[in-house]
C-alpha atoms as a PDB file:
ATOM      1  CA  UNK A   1      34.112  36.958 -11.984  1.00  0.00           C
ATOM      2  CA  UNK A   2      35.982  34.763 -14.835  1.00  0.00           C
ATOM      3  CA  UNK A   3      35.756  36.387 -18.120  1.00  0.00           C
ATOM      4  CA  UNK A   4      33.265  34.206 -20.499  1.00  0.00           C
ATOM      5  CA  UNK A   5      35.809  34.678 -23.250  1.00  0.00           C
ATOM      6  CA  UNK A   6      38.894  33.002 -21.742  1.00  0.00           C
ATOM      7  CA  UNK A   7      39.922  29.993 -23.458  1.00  0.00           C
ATOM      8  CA  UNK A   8      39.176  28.419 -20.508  1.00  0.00           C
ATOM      9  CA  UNK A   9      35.517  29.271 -19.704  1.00  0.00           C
ATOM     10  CA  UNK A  10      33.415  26.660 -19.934  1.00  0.00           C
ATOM     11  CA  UNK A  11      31.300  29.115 -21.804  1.00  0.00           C
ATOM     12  CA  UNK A  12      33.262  30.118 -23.995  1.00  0.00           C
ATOM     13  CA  UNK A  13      31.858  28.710 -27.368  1.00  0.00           C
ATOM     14  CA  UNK A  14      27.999  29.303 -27.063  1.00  0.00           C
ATOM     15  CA  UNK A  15      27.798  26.568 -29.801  1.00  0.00           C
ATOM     16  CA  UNK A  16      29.032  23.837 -28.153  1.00  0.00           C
ATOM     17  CA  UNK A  17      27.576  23.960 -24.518  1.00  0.00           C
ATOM     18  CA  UNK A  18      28.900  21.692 -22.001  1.00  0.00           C
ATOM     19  CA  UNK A  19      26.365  18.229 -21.033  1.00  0.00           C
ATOM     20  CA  UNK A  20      24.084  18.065 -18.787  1.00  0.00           C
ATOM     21  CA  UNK A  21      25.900  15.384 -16.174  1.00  0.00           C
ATOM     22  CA  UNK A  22      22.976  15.303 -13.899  1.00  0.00           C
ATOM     23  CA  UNK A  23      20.193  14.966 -16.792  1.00  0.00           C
ATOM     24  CA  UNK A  24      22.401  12.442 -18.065  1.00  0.00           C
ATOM     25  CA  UNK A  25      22.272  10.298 -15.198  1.00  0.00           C
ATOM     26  CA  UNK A  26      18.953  10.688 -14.187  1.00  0.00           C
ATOM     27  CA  UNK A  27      17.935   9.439 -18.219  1.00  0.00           C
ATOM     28  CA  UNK A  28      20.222   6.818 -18.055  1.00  0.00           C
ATOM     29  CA  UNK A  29      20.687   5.145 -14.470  1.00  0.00           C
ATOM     30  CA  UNK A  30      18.069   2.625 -13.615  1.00  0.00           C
ATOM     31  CA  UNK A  31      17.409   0.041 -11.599  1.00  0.00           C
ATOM     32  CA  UNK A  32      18.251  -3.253 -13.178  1.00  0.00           C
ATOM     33  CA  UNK A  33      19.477  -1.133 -16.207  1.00  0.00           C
ATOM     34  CA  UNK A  34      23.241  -1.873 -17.526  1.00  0.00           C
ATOM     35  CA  UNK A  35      24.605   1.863 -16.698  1.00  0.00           C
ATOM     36  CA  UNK A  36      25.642   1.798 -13.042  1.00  0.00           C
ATOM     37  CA  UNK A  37      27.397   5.116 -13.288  1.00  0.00           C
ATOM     38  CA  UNK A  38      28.287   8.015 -15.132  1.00  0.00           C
ATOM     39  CA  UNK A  39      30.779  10.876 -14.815  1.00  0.00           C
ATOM     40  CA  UNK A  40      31.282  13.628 -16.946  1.00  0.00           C
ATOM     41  CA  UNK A  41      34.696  15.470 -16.546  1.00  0.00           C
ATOM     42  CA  UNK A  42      36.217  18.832 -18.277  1.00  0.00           C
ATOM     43  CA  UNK A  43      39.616  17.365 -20.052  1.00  0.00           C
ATOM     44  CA  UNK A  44      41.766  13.745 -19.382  1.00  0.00           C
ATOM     45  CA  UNK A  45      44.350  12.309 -21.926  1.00  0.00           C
ATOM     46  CA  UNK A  46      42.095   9.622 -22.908  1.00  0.00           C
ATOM     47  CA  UNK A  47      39.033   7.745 -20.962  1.00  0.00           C
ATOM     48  CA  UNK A  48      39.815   4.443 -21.611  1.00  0.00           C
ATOM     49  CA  UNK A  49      42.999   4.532 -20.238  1.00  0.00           C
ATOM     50  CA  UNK A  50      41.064   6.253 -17.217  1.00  0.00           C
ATOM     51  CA  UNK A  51      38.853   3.482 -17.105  1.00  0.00           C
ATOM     52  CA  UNK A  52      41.002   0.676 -17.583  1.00  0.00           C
ATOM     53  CA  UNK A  53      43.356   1.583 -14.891  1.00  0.00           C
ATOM     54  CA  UNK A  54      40.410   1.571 -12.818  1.00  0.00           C
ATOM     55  CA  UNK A  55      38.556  -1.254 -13.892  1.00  0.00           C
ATOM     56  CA  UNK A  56      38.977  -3.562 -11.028  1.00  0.00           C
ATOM     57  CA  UNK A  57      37.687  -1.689  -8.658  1.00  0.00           C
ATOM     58  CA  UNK A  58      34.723  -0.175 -10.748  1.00  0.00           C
ATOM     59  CA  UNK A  59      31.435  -1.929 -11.374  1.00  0.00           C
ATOM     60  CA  UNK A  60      30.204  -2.917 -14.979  1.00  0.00           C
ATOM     61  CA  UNK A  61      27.990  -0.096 -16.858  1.00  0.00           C
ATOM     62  CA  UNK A  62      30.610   2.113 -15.323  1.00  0.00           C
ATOM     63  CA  UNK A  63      30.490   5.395 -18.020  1.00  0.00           C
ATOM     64  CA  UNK A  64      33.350   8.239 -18.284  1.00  0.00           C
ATOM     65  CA  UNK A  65      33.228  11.043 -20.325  1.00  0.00           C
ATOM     66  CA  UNK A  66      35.045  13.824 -21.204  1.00  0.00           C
ATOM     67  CA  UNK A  67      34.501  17.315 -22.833  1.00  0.00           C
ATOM     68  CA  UNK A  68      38.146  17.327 -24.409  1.00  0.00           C
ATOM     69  CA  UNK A  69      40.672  14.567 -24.550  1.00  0.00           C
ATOM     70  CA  UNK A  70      44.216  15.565 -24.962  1.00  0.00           C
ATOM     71  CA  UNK A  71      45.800  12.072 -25.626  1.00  0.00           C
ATOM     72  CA  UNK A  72      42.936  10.529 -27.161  1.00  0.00           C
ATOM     73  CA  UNK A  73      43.969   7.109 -28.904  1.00  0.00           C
ATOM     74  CA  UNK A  74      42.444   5.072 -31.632  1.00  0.00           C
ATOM     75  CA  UNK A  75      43.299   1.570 -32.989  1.00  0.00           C
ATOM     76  CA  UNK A  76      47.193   0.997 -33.645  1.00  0.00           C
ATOM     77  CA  UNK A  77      47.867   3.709 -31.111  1.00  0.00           C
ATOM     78  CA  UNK A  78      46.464   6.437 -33.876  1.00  0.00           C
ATOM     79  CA  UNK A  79      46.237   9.361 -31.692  1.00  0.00           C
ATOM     80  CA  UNK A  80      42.363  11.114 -31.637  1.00  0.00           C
ATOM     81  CA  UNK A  81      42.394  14.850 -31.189  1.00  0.00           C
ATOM     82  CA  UNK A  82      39.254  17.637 -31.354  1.00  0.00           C
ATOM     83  CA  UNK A  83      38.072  20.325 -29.844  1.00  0.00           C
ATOM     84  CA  UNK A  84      36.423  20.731 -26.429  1.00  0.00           C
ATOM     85  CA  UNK A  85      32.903  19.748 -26.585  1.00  0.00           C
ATOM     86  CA  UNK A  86      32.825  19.241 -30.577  1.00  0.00           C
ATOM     87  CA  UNK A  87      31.911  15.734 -30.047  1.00  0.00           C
ATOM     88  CA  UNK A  88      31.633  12.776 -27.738  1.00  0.00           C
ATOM     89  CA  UNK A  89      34.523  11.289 -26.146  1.00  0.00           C
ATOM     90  CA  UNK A  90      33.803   8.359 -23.444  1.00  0.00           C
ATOM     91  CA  UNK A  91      34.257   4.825 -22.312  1.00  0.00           C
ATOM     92  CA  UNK A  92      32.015   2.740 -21.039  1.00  0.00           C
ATOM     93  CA  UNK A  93      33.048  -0.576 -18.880  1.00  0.00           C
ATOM     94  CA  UNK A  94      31.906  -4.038 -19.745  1.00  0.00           C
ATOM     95  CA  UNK A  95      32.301  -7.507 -18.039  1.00  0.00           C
ATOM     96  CA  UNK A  96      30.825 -10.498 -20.274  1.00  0.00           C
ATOM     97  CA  UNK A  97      32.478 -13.061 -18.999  1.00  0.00           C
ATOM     98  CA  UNK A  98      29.737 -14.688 -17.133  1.00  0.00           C
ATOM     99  CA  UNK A  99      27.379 -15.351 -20.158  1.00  0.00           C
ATOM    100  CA  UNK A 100      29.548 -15.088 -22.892  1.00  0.00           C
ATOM    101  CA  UNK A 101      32.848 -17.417 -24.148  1.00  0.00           C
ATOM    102  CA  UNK A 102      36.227 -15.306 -24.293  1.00  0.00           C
ATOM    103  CA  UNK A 103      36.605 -15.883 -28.285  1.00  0.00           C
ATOM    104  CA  UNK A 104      33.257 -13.821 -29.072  1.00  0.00           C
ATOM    105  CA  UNK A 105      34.464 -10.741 -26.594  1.00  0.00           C
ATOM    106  CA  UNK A 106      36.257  -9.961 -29.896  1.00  0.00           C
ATOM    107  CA  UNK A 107      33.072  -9.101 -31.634  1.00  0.00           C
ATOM    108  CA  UNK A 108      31.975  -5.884 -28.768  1.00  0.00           C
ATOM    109  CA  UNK A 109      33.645  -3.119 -31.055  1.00  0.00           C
ATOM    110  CA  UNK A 110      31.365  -4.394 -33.690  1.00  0.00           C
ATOM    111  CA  UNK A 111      28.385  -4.367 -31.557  1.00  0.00           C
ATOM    112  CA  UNK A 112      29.504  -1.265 -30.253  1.00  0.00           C
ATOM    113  CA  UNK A 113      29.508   0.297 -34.423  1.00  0.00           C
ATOM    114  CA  UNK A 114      25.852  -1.278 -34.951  1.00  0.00           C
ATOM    115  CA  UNK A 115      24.882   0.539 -32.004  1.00  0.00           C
ATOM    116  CA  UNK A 116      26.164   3.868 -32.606  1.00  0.00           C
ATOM    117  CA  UNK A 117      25.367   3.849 -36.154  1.00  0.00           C
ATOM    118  CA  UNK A 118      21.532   2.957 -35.243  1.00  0.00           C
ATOM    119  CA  UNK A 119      21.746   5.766 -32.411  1.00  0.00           C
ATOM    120  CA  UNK A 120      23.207   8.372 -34.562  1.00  0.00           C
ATOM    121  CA  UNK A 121      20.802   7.606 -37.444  1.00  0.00           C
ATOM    122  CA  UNK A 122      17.660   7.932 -35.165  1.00  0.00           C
ATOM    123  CA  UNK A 123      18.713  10.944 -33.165  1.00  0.00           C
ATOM    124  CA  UNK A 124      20.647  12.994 -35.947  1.00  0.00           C
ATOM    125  CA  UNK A 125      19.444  11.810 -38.920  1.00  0.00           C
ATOM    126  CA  UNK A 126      22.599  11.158 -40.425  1.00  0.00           C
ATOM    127  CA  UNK A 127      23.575   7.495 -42.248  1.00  0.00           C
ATOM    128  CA  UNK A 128      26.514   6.191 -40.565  1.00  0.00           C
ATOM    129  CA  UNK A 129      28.522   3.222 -42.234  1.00  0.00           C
ATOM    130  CA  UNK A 130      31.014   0.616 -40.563  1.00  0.00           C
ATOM    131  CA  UNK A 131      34.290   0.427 -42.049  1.00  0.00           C
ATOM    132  CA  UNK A 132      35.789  -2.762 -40.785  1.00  0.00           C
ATOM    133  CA  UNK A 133      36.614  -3.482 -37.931  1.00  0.00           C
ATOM    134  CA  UNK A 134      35.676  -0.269 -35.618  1.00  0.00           C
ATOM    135  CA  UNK A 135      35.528   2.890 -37.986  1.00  0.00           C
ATOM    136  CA  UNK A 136      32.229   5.285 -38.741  1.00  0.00           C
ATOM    137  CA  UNK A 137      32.208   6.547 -41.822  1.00  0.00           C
ATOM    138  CA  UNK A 138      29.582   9.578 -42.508  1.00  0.00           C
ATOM    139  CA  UNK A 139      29.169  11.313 -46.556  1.00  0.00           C
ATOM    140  CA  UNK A 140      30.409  15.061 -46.825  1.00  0.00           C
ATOM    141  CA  UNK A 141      30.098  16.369 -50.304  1.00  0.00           C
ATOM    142  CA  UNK A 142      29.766  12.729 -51.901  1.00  0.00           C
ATOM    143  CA  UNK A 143      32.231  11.254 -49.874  1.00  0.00           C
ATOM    144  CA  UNK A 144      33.202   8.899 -47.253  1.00  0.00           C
ATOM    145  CA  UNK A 145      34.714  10.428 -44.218  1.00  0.00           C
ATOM    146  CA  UNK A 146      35.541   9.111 -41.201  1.00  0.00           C
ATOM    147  CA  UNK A 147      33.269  10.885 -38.357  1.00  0.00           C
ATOM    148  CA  UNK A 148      34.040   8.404 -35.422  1.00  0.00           C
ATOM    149  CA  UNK A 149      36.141   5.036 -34.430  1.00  0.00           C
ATOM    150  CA  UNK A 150      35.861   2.807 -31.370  1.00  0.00           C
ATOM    151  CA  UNK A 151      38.733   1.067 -29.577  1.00  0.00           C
ATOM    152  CA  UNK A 152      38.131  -1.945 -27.031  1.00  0.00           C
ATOM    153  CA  UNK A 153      40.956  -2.824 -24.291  1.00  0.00           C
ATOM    154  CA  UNK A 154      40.866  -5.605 -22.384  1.00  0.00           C
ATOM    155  CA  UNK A 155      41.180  -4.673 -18.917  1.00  0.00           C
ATOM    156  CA  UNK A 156      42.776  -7.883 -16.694  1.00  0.00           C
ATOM    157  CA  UNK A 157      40.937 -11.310 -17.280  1.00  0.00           C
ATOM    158  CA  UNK A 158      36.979 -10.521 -16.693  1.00  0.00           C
ATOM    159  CA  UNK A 159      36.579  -6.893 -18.445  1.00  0.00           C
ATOM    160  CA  UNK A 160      36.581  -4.998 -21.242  1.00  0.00           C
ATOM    161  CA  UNK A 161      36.543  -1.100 -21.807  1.00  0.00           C
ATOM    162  CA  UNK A 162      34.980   0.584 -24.909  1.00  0.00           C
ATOM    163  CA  UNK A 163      36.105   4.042 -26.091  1.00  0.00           C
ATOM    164  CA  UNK A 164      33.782   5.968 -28.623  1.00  0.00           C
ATOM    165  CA  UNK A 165      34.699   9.115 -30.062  1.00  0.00           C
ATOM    166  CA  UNK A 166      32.536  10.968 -32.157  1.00  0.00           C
ATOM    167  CA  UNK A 167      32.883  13.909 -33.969  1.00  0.00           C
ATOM    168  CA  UNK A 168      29.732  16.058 -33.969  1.00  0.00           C
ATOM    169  CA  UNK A 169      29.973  20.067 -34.600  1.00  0.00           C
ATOM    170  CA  UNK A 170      33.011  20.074 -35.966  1.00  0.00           C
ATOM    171  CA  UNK A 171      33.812  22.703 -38.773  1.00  0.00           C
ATOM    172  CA  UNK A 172      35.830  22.166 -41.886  1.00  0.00           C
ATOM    173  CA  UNK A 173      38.549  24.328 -40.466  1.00  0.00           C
ATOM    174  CA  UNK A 174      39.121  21.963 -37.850  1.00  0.00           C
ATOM    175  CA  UNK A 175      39.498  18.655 -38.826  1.00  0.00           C
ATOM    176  CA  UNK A 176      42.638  16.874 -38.095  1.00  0.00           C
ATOM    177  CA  UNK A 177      42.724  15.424 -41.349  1.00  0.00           C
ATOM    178  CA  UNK A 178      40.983  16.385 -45.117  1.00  0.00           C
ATOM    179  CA  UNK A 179      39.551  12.850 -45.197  1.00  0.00           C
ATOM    180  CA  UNK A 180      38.250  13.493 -41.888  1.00  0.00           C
ATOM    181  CA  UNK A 181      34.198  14.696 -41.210  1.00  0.00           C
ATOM    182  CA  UNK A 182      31.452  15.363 -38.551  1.00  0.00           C
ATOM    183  CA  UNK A 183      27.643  15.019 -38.011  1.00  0.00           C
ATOM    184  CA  UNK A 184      27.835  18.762 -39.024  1.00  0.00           C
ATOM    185  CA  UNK A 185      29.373  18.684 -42.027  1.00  0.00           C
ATOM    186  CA  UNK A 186      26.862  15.984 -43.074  1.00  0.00           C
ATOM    187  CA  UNK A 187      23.768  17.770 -42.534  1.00  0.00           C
ATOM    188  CA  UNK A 188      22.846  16.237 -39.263  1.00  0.00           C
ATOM    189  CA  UNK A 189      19.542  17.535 -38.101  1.00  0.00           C
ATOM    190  CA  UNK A 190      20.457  17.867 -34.615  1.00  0.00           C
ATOM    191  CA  UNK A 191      23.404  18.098 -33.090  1.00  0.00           C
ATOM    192  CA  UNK A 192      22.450  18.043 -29.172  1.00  0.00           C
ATOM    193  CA  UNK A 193      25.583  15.998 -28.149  1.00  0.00           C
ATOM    194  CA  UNK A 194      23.160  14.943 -24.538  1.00  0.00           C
ATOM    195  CA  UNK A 195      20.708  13.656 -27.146  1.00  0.00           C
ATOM    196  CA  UNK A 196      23.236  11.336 -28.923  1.00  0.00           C
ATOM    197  CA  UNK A 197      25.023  10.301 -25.996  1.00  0.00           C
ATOM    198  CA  UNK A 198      21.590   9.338 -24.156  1.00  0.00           C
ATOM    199  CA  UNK A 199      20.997   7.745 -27.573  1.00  0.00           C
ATOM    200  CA  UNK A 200      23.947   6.191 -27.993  1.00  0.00           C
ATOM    201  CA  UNK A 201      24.321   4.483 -24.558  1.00  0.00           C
ATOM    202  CA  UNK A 202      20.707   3.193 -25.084  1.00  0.00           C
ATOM    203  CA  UNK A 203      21.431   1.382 -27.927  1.00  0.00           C
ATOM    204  CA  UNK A 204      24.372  -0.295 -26.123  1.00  0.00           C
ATOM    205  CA  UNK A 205      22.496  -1.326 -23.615  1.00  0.00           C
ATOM    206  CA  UNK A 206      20.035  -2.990 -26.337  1.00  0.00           C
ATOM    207  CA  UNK A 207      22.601  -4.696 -28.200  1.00  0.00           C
ATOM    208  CA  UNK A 208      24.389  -5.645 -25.436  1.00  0.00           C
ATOM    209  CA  UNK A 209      22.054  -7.407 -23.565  1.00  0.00           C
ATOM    210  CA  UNK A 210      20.758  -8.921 -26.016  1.00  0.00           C
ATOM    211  CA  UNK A 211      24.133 -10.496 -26.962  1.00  0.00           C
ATOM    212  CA  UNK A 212      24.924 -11.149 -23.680  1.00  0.00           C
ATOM    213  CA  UNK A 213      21.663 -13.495 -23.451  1.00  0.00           C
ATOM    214  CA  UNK A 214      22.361 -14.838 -26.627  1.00  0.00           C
ATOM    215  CA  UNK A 215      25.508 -16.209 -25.098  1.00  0.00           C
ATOM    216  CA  UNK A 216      27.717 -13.924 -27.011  1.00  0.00           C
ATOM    217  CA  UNK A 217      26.158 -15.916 -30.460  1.00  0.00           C
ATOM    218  CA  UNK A 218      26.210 -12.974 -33.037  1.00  0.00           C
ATOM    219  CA  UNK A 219      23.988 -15.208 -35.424  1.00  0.00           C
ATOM    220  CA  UNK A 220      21.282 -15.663 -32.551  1.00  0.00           C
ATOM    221  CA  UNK A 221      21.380 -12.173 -31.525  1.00  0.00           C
ATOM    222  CA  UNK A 222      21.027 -10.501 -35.004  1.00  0.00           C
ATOM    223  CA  UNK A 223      24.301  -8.635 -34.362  1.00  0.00           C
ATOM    224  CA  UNK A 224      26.383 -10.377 -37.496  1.00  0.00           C
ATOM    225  CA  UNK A 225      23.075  -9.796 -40.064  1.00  0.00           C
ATOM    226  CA  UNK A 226      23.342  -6.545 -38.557  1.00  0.00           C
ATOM    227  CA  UNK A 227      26.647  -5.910 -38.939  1.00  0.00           C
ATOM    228  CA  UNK A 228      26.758  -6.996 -42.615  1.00  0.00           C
ATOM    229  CA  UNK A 229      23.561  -4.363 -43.715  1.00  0.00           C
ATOM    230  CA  UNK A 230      25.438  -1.613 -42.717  1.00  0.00           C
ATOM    231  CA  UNK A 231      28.983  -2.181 -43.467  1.00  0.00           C
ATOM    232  CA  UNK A 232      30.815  -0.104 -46.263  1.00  0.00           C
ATOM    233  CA  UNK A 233      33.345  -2.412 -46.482  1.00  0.00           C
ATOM    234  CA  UNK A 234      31.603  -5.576 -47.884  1.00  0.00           C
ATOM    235  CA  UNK A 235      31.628  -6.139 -51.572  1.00  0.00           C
ATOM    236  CA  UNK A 236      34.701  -3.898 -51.933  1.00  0.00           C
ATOM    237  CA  UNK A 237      38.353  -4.480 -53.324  1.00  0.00           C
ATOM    238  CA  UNK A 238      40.348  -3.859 -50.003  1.00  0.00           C
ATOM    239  CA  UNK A 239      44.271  -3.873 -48.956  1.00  0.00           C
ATOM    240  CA  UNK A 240      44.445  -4.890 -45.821  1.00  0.00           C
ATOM    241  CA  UNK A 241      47.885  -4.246 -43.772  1.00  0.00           C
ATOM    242  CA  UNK A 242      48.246  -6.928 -41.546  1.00  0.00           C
ATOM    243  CA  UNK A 243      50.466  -7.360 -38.566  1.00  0.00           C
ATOM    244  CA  UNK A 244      54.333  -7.860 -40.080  1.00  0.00           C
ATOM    245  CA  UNK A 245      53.801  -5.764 -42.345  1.00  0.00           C
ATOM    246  CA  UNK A 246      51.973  -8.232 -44.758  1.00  0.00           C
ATOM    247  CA  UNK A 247      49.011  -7.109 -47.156  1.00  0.00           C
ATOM    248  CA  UNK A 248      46.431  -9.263 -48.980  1.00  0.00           C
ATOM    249  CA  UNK A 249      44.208  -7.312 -51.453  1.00  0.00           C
ATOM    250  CA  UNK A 250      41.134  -9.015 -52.389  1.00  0.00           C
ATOM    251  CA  UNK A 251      37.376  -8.416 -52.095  1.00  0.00           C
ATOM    252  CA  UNK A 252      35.639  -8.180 -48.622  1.00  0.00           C
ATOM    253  CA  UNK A 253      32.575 -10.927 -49.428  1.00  0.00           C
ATOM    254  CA  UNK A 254      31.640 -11.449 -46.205  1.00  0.00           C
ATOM    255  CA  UNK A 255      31.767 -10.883 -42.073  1.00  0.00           C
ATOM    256  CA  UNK A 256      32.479 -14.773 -40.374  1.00  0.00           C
ATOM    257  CA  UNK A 257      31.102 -16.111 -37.352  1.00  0.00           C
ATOM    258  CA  UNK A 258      34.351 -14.823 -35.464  1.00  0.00           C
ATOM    259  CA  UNK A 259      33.910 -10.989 -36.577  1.00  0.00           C
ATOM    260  CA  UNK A 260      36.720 -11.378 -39.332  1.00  0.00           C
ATOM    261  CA  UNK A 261      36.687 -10.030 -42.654  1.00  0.00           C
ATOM    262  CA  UNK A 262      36.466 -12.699 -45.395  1.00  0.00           C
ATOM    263  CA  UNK A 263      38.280 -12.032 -48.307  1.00  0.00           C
ATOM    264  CA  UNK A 264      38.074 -13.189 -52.303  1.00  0.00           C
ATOM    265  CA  UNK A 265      41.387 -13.881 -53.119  1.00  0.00           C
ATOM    266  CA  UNK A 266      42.518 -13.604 -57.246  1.00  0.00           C
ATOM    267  CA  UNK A 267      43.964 -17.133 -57.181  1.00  0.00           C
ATOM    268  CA  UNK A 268      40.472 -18.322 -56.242  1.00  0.00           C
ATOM    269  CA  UNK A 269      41.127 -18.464 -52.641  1.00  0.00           C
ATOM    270  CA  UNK A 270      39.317 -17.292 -49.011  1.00  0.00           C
ATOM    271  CA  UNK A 271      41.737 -15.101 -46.765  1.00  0.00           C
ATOM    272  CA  UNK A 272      39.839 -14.232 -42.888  1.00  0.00           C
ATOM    273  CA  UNK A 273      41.312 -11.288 -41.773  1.00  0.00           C
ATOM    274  CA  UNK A 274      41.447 -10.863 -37.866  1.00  0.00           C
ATOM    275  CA  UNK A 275      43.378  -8.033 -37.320  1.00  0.00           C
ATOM    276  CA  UNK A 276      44.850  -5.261 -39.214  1.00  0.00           C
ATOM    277  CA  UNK A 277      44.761  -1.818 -41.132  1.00  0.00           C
ATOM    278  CA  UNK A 278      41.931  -2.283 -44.057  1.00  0.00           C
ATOM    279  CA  UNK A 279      41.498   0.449 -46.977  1.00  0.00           C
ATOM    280  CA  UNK A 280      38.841   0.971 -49.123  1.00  0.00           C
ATOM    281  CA  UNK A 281      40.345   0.932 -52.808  1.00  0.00           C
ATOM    282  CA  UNK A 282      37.171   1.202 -55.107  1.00  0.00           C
END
């Protein structure tokens, strides 16, 4: 009989147990539902490079999660690293291309922050911000931390995968970073990781579809009104890093039709911001 204290037991921390794969299915996979699928498995370097290599041959609403990634990656290949089963780490696959134009794909990592904020709101009870573009920022102590990011990947010409990791018991001890946080840390009132991730994936589904038949429009489909109410970075002086290595600071006034940031320049000026490293400087 394995020893429940080995590192390895799947036991081994009575605080964080492992999720329910079956119940998870069972809440989630429906008939004429967007989740087709969903695996649950112990440890993987990251799940959307699981799922991406994959994709072709994998249905959309395809999910993958894992109790512990060991290469986890965010945006500009930052790497993503917490304990087993402190938090939820999984990918889901998407495929838009039949209802909705390939320049409004690049708002899904937004959509993807609306829903997870809304999710993690309702089931924890904790007020989750959007940094631009794909960050969730939770308050520890008075302050913004970082609690969660998403990364999208296109995956050949027809799909998309979305990886969301969230950090949920984690302790002070064990953040990778002081400006790091968790659901814990801000006084979540639950922190039933099946909960949130059946949550969570709901939510998708909601905001998904509903951009999906809205033709991708984020106006029509609420999802840029949406987007604006709950970001932190909006009506803030901001550096962004762009790519080459060229900053603009100005103040984030609004979200545009195309998911870019809109800056207020000092010489009078509007700047849209695409792509790039933003930071919060008042």
């Amino acid at each position: 009989m394995t020893d429940p204290e080995t590192p390895h037991s799947r036991w081994s921390d009575l605080d964080r147990p492992p999720l329910n794969e079956r119940a998870l299915r069972r809440g989630l996979i429906r008939p004429g539902g967007l989740w087709t699928s969903l695996d649950v498995v112990t440890t993987t370097g990251s799940t959307n490079s699981d799922l991406v290599a994959v994709a072709s041959s994998r249905p959309e609403g395809t999910v993958l999660v894992a109790e512990e990634q060991t290469a986890g990656r965010g945006r500009m290949d930052r790497r993503w690293s917490a304990p087993a089963r402190s938090g939820l780490f999984f990918s889901v696959l998407l495929t838009p291309g039949d209802n909705v134009p390939v320049h409004r794909w690049g708002w899904l990592p937004l959509l993807t922050g609306v829903a997870v904020a809304t999710a993690v709101a309702r089931s924890a009870g904790v007020d989750t911000a959007l940094k631009w573009p794909n960050d969730l920022l939770v308050t520890v102590d008075g302050e913004e931390r970082k609690a969660g990011g998403i990364l999208a990947e296109r995956s050949g010409d027809e799909a998309v995968v979305v990886g969301i990791g969230l950090n949920v018991s984690l302790r002070a001890t064990e953040l990778p970073v002081p400006t790091a946080g968790s659901l814990a840390l801000a006084d979540a009132v639950s922190l039933d990781r099946d909960t949130l991730l059946r949550s969570v994936l709901r939510s998708l589904e909601q905001w998904y579809v509903d951009w999906r038949e809205a033709d991708g429009d984020p106006a029509t489909s609420g999802l840029q009104e949406a987007y604006a109410a709950g970001c932190a970075t909006l009506g803030r002086t901001v550096r962004a890093v762009l790519p080459g290595s060229v900053e603009r600071v100005g103040e984030a006034v609004a979200v545009d039709g195309d998911g870019r940031l809109v800056l207020a320049m000092a010489s009078g000026g509007r700047y849209p911001v695409g792509a790039g490293d933003v930071v919060h400087l008042r």
